[in-house]
N, C-alpha and C. Protein backbone atom coordinates (compact mmCIF):
# COMPACT_ATOMS: atom_id res chain seq x y z
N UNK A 1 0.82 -1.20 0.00
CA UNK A 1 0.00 0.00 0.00
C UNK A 1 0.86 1.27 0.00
N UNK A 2 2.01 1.21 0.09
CA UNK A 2 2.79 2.34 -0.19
C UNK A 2 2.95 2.84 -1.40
N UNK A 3 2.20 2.52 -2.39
CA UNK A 3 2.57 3.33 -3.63
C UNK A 3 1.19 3.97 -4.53
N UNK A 4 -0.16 3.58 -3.10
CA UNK A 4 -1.39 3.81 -3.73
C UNK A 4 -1.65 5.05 -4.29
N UNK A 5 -1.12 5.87 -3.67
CA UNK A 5 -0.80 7.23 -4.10
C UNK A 5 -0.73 7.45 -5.74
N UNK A 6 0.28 6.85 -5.84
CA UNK A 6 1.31 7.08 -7.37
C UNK A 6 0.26 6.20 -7.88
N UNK A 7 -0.17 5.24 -8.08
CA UNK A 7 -1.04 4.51 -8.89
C UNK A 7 -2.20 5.02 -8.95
N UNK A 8 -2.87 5.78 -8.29
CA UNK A 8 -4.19 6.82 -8.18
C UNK A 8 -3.74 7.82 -9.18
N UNK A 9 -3.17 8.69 -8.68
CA UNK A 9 -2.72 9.29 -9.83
C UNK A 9 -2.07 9.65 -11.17
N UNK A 10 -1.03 8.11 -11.37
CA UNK A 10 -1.06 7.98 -12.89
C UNK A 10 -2.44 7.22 -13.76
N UNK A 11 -3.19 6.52 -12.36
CA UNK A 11 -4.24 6.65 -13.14
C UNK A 11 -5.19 7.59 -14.00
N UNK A 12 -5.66 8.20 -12.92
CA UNK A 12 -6.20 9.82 -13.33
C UNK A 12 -5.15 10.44 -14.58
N UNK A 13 -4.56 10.83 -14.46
CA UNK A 13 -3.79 11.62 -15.68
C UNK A 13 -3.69 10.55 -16.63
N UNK A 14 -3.69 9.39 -16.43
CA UNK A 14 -3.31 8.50 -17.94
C UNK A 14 -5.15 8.09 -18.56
N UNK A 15 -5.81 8.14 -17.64
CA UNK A 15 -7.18 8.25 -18.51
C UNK A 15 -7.74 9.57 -18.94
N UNK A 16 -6.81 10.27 -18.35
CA UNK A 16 -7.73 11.86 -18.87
C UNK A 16 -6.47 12.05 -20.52
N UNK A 17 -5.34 11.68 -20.32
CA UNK A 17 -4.59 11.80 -21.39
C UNK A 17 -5.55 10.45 -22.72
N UNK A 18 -5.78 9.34 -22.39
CA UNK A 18 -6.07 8.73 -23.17
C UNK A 18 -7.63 9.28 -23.79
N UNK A 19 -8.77 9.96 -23.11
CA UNK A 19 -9.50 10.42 -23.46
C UNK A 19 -9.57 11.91 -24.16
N UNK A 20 -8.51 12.09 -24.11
CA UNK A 20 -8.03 13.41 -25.33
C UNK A 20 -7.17 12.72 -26.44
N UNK A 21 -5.80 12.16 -26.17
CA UNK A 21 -5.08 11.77 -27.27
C UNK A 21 -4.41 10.37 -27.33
N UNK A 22 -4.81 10.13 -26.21
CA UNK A 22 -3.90 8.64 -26.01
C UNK A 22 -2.10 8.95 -25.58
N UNK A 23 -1.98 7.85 -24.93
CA UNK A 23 -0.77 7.66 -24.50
C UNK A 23 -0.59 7.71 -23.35
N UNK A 24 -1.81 7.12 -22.38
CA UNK A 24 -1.74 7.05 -21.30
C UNK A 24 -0.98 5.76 -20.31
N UNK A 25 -0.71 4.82 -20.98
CA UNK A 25 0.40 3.74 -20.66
C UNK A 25 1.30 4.38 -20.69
N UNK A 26 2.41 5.33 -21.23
CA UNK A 26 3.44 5.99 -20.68
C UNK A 26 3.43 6.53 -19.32
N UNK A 27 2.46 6.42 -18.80
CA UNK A 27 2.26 7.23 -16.99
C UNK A 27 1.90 5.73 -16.42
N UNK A 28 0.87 4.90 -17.09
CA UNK A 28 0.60 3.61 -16.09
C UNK A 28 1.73 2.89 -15.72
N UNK A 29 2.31 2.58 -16.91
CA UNK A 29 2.97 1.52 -17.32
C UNK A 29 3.95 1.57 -15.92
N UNK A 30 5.04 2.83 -16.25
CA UNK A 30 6.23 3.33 -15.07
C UNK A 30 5.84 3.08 -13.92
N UNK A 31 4.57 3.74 -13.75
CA UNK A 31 4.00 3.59 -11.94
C UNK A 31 3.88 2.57 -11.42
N UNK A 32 3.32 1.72 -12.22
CA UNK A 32 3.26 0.29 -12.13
C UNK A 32 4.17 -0.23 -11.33
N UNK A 33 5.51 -0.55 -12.35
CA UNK A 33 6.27 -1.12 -12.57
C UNK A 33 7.65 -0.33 -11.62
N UNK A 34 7.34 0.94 -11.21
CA UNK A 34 8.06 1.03 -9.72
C UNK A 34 7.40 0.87 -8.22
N UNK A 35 5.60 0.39 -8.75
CA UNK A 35 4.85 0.39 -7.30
C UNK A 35 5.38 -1.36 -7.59
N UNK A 36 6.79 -1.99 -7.87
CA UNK A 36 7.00 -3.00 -8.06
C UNK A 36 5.71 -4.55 -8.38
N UNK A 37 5.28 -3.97 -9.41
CA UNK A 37 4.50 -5.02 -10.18
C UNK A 37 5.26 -5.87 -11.52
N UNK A 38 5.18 -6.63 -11.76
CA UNK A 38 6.21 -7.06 -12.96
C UNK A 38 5.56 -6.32 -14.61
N UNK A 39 6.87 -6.42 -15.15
CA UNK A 39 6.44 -5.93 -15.96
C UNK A 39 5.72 -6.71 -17.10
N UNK A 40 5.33 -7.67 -17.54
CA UNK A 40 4.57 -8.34 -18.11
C UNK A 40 3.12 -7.53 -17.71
N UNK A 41 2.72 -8.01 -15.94
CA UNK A 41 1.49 -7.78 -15.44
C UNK A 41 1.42 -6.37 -15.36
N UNK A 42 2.48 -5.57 -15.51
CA UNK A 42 1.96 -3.98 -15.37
C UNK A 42 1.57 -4.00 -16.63
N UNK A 43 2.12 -4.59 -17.89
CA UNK A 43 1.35 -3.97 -19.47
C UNK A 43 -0.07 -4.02 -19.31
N UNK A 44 -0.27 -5.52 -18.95
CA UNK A 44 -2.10 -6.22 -19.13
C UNK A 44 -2.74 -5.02 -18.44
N UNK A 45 -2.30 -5.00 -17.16
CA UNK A 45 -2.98 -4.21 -16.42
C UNK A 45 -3.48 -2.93 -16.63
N UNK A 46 -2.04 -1.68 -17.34
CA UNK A 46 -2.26 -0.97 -17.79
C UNK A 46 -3.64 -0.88 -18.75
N UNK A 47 -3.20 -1.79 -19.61
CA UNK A 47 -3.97 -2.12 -20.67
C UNK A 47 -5.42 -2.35 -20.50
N UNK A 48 -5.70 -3.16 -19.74
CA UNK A 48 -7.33 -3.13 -19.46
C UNK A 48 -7.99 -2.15 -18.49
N UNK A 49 -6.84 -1.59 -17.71
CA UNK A 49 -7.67 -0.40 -16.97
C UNK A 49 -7.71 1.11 -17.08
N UNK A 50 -7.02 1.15 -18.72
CA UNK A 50 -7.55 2.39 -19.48
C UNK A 50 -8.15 2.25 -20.50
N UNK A 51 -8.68 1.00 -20.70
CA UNK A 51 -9.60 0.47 -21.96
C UNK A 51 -10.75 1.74 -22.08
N UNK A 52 -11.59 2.22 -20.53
CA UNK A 52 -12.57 2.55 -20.36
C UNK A 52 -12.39 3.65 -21.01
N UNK A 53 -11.22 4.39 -21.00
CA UNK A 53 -11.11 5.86 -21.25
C UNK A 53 -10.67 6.09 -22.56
N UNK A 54 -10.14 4.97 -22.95
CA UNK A 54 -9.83 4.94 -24.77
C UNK A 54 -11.53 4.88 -25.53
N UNK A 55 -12.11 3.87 -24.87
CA UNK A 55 -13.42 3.41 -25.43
C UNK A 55 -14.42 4.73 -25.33
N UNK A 56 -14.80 5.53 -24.61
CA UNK A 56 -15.29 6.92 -24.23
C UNK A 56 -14.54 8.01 -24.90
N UNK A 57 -13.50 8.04 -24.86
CA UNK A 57 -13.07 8.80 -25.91
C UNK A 57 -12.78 8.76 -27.58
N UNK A 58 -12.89 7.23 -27.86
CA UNK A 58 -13.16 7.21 -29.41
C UNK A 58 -15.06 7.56 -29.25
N UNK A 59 -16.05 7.43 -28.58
CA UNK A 59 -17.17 7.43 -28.84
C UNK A 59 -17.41 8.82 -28.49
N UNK A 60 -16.34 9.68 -28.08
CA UNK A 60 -16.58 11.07 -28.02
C UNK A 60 -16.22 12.11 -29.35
N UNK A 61 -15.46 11.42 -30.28
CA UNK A 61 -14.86 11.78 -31.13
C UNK A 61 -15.10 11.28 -32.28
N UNK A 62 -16.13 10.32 -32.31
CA UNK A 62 -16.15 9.42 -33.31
C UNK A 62 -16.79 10.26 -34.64
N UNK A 63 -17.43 11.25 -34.85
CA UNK A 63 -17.61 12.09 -35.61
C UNK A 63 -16.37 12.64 -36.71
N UNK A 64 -14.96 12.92 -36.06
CA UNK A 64 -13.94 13.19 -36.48
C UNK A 64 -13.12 12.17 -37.13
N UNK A 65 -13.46 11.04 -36.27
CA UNK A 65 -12.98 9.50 -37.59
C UNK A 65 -12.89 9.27 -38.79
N UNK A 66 -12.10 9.58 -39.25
CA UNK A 66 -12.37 9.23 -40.91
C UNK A 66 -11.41 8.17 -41.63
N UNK A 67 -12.28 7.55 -42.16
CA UNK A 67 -11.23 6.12 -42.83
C UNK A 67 -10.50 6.75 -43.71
N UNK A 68 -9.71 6.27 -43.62
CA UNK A 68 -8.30 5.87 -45.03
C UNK A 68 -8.68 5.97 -46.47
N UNK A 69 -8.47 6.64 -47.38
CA UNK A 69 -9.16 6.97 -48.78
C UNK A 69 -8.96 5.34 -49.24
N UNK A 70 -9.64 5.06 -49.92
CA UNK A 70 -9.76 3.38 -50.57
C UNK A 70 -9.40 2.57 -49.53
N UNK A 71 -9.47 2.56 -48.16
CA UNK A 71 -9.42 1.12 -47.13
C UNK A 71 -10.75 1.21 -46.58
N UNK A 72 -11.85 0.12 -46.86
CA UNK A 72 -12.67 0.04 -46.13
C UNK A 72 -12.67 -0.36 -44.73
N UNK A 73 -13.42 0.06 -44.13
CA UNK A 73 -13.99 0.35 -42.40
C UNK A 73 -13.41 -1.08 -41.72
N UNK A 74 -14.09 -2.09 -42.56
CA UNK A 74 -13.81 -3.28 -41.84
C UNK A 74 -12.56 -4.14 -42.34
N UNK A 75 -11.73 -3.75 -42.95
CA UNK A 75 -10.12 -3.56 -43.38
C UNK A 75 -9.85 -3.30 -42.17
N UNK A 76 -10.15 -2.06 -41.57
CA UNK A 76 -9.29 -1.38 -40.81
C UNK A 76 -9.09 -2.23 -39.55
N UNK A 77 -10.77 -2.69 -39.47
CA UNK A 77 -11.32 -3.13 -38.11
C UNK A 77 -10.51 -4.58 -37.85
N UNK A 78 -10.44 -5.48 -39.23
CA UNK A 78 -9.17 -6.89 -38.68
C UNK A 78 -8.10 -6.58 -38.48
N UNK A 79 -7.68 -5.47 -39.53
CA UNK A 79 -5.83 -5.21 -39.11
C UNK A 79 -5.93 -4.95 -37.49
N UNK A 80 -6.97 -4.03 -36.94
CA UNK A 80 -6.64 -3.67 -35.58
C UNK A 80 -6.86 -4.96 -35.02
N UNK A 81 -7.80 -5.83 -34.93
CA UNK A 81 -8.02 -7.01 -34.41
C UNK A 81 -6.99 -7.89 -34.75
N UNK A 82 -6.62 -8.26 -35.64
CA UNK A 82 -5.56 -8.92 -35.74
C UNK A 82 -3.97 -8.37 -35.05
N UNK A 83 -3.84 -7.52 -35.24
CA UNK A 83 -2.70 -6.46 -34.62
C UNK A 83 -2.99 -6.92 -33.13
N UNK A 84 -3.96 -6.90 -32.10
CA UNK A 84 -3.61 -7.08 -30.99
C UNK A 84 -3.84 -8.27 -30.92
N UNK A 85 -4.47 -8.99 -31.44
CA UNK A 85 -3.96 -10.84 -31.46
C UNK A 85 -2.72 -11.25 -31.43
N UNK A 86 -2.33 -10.61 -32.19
CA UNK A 86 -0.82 -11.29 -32.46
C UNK A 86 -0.16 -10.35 -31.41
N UNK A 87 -0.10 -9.16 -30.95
CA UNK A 87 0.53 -8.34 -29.82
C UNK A 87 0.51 -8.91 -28.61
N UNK A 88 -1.04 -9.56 -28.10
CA UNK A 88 -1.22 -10.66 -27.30
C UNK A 88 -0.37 -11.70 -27.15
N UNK A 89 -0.43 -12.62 -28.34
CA UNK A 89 0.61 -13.83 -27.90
C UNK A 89 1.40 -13.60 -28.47
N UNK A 90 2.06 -12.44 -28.61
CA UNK A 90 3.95 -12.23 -28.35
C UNK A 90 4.14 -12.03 -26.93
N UNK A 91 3.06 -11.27 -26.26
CA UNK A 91 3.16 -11.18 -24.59
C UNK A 91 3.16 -12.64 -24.00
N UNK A 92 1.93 -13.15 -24.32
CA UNK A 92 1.94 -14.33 -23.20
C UNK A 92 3.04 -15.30 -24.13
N UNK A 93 3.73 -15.19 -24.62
CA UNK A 93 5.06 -15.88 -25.04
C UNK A 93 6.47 -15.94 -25.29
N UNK A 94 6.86 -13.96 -24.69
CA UNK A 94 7.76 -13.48 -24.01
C UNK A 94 7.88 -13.91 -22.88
N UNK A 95 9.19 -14.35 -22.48
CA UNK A 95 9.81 -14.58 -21.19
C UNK A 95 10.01 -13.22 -20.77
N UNK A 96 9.82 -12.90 -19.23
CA UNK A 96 9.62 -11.86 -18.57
C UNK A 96 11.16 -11.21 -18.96
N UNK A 97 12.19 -11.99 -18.29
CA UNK A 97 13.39 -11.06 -19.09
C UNK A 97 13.76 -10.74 -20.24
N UNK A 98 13.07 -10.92 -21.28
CA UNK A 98 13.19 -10.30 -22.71
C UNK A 98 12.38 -9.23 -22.40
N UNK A 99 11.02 -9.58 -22.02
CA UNK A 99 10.15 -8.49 -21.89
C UNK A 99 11.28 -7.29 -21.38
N UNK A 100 11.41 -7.37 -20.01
CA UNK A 100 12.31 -6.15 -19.08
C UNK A 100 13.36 -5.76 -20.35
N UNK A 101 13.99 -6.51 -21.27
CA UNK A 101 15.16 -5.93 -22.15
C UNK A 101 14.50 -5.04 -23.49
N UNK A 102 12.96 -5.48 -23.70
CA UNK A 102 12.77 -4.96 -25.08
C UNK A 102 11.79 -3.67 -24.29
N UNK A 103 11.18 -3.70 -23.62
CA UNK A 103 10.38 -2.65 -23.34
C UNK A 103 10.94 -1.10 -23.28
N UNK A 104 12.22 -0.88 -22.60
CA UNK A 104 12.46 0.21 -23.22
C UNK A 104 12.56 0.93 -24.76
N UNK A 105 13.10 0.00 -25.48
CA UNK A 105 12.93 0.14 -27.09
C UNK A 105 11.66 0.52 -27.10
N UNK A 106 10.46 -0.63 -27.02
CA UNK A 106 9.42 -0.32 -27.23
C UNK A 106 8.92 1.56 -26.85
N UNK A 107 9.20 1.56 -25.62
CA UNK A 107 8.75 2.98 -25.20
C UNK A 107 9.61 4.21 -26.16
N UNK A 108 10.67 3.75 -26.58
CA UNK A 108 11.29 4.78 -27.49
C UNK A 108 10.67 5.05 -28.48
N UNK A 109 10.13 3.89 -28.96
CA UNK A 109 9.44 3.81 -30.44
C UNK A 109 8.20 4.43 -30.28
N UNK A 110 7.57 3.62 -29.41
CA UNK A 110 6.35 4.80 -29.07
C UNK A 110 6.65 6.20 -29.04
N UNK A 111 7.48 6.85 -27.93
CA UNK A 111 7.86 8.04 -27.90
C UNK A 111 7.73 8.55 -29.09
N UNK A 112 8.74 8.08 -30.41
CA UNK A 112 9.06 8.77 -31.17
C UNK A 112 8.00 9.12 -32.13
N UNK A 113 7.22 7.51 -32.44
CA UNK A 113 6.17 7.81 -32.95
C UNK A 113 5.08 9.07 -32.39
N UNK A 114 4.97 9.26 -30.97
CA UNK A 114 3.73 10.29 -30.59
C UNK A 114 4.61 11.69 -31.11
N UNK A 115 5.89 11.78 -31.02
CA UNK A 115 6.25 13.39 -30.87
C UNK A 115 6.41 13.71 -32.46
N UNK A 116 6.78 12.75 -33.71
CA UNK A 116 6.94 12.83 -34.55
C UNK A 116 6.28 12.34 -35.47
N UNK A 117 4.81 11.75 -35.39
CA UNK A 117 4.21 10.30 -36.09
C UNK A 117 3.65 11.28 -37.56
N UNK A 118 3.54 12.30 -37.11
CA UNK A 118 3.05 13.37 -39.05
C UNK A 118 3.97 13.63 -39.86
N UNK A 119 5.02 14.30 -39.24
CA UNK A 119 6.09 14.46 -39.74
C UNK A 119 7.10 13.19 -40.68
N UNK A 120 7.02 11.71 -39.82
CA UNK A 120 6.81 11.16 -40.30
C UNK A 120 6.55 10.07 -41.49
N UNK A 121 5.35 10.13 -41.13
CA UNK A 121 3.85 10.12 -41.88
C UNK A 121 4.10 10.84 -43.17
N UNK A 122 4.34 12.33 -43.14
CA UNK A 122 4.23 13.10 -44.74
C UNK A 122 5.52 12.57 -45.14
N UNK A 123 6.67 12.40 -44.61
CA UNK A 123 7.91 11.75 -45.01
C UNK A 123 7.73 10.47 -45.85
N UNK A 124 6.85 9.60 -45.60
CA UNK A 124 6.84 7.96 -46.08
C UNK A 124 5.83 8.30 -47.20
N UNK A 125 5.22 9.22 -46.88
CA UNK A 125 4.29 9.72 -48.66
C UNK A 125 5.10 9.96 -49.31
């Protein structure tokens, strides 16, 4: 119970961030994983307990959604489904110490992608 603190409040800020732009696992994830939870179980965790605030905030925004010129809707909808299928069992089939070795990468990549993902983006056009 010493770290309820810090986990209250990267909660709060990582669902109010995910219900504007996402990227609220950059605040869970850390807190987590120094309120010493492993890091495997801090992802899941993260992961399903800002579902609520991703899910409320695409249905707050969903007006602004717009598909991909020539990819239909439900294109989009297996790649994403499939994308966390397979994201899934790379987790439950990572050994925890690979996990601890690749996750920083991972967070870089993320990083880089949120601060730079248009820039980018118009680059690969």
């Amino acid at each position: 119970m010493d770290h309820v603190e810090l986990i209250i409040g990267a909660g709060l800020l990582a669902g109010a961030m995910n219900a504007v732009a996402g990227g609220g696992s950059f605040v869970t994830f850390p807190a987590l994983v120094y309120a010493g939870v492993p890091p495997i179980v801090a992802n899941a965790s993260s992961t399903v307990a800002l579902y609520p605030a991703s899910l409320s905030g695409a249905w707050e925004y969903r007006e602004y959604i717009r598909p991909f010129p020539n990819v239909p809707t439900y294109a989009m909808i297996g790649v994403t489904f499939f994308g966390g299928l397979l994201g899934a069992m790379l987790l439950l089939f990572t050994s925890p110490a690979s996990f601890s070795d690749i996750i920083p990468w991972l967070l870089l990549v993320g990083s880089v992608a949120f601060a730079f993902g248009k820039q980018l983006g118009n680059l690969l056009r």
